[in-house]
N, C-alpha and C. Protein backbone atom coordinates (compact mmCIF):
# COMPACT_ATOMS: atom_id res chain seq x y z
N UNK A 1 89.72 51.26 139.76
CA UNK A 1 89.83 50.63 138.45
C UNK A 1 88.47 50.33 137.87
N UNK A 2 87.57 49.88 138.37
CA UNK A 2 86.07 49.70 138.03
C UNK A 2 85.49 50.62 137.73
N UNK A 3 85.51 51.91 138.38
CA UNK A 3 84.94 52.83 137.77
C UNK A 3 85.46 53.25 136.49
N UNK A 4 86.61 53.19 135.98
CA UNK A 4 87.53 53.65 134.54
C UNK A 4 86.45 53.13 133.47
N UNK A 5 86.41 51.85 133.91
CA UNK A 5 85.66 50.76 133.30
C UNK A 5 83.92 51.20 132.75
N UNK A 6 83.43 51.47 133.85
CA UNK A 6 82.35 52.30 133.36
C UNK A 6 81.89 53.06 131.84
N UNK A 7 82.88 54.27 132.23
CA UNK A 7 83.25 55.02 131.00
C UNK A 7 83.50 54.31 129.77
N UNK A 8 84.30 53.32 129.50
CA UNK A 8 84.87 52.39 128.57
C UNK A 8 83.55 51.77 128.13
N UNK A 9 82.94 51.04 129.21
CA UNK A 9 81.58 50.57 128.27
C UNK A 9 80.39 51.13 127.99
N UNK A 10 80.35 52.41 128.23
CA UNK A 10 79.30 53.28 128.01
C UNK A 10 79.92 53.52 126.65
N UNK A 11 81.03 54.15 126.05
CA UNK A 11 81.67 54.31 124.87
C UNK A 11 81.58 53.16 124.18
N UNK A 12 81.84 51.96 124.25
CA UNK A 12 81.84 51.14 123.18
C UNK A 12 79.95 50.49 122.97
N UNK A 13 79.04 50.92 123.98
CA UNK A 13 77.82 50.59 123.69
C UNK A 13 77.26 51.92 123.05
N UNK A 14 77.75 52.91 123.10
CA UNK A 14 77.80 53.84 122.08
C UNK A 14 77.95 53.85 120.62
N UNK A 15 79.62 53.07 120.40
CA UNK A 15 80.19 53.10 119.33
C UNK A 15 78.99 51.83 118.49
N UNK A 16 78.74 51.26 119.43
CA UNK A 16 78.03 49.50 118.75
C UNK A 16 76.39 50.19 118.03
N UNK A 17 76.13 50.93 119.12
CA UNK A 17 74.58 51.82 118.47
C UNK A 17 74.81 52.48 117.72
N UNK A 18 75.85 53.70 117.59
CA UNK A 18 76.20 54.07 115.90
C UNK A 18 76.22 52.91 114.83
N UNK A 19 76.75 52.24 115.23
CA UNK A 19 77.30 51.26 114.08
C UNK A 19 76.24 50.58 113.24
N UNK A 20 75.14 49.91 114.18
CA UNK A 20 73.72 49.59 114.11
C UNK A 20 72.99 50.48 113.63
N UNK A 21 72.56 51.87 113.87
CA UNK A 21 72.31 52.24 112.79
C UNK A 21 72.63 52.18 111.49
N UNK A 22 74.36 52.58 111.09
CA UNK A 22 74.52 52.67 109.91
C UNK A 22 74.19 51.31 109.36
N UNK A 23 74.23 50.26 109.78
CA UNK A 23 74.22 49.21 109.19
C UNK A 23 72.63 49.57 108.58
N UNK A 24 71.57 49.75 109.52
CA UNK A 24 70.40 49.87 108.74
C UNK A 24 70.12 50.69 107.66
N UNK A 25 70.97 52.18 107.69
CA UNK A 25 70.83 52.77 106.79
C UNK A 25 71.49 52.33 105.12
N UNK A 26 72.30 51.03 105.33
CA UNK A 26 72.89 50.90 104.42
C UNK A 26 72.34 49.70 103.48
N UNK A 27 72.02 49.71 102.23
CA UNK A 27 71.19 48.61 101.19
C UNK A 27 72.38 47.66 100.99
N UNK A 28 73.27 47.91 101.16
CA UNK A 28 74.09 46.40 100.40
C UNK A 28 74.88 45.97 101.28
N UNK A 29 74.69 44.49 101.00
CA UNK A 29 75.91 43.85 101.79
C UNK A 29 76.44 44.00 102.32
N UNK A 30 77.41 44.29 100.75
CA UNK A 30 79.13 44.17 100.51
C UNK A 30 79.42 45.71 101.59
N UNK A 31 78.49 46.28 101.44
CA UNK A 31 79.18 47.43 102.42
C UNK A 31 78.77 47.48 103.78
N UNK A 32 77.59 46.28 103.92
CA UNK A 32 77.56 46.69 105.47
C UNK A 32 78.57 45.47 106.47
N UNK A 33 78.70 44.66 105.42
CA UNK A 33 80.06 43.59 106.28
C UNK A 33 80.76 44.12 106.34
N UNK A 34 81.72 45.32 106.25
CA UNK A 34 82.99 45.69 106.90
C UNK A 34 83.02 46.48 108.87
N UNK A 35 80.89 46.65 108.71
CA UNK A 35 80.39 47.19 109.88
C UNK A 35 80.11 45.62 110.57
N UNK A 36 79.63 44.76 110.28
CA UNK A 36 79.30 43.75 111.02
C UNK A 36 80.64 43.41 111.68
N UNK A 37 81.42 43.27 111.04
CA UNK A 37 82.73 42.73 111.66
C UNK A 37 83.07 43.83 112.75
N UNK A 38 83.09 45.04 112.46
CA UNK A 38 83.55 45.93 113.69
C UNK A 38 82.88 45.42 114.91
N UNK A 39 81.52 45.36 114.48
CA UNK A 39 80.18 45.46 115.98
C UNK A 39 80.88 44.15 116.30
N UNK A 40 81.15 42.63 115.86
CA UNK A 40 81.30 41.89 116.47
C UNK A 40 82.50 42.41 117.10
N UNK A 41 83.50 42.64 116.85
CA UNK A 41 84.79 42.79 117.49
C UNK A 41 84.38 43.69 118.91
N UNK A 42 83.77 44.64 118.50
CA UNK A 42 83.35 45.59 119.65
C UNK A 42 82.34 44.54 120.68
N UNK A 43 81.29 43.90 120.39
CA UNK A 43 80.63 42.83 121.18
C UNK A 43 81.40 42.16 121.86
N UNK A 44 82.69 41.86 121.47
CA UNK A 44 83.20 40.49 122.21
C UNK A 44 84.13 41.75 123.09
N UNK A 45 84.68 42.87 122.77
CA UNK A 45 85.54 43.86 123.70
C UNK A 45 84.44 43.96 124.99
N UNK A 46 83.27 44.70 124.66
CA UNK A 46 82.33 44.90 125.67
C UNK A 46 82.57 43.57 126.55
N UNK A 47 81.92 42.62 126.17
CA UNK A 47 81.88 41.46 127.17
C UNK A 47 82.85 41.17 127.81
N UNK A 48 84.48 41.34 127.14
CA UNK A 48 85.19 41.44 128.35
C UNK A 48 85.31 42.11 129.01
N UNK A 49 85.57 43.62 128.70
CA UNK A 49 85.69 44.45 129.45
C UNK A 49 84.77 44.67 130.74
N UNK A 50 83.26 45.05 130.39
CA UNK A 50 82.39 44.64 131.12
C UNK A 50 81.70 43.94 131.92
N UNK A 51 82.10 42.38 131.76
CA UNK A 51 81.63 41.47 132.41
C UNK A 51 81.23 41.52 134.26
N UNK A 52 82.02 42.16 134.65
CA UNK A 52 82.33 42.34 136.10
C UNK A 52 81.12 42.96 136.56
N UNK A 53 80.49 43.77 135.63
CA UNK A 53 79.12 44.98 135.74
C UNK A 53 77.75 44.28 135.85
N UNK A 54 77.82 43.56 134.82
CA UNK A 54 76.81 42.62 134.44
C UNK A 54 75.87 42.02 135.53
């Protein structure tokens, strides 16, 4: 089961570094809060999921 886990947070520290970029590439706000909210949601998934690794 731990190892599954692996995979899972290599993907969502993936998905969180895409995301971080776009956020930089993007000038406004209003459009990069619909990304902030993902990364947090994905931040708090990682930490559970992951925690055990840590």
């Amino acid at each position: 089961m731990k190892k599954s886990n692996i995979y899972i947070c290599a993907l969502i520290e993936t998905k969180m570094n895409k995301i971080i970029d776009k956020i930089n590439e993007i000038d406004s706000a209003i459009q990069a809060d619909p990304l902030h909210s993902e990364l947090r949601i994905l931040d708090w998934i990682l930490y559970q999921v992951c925690i055990n690794e840590k």
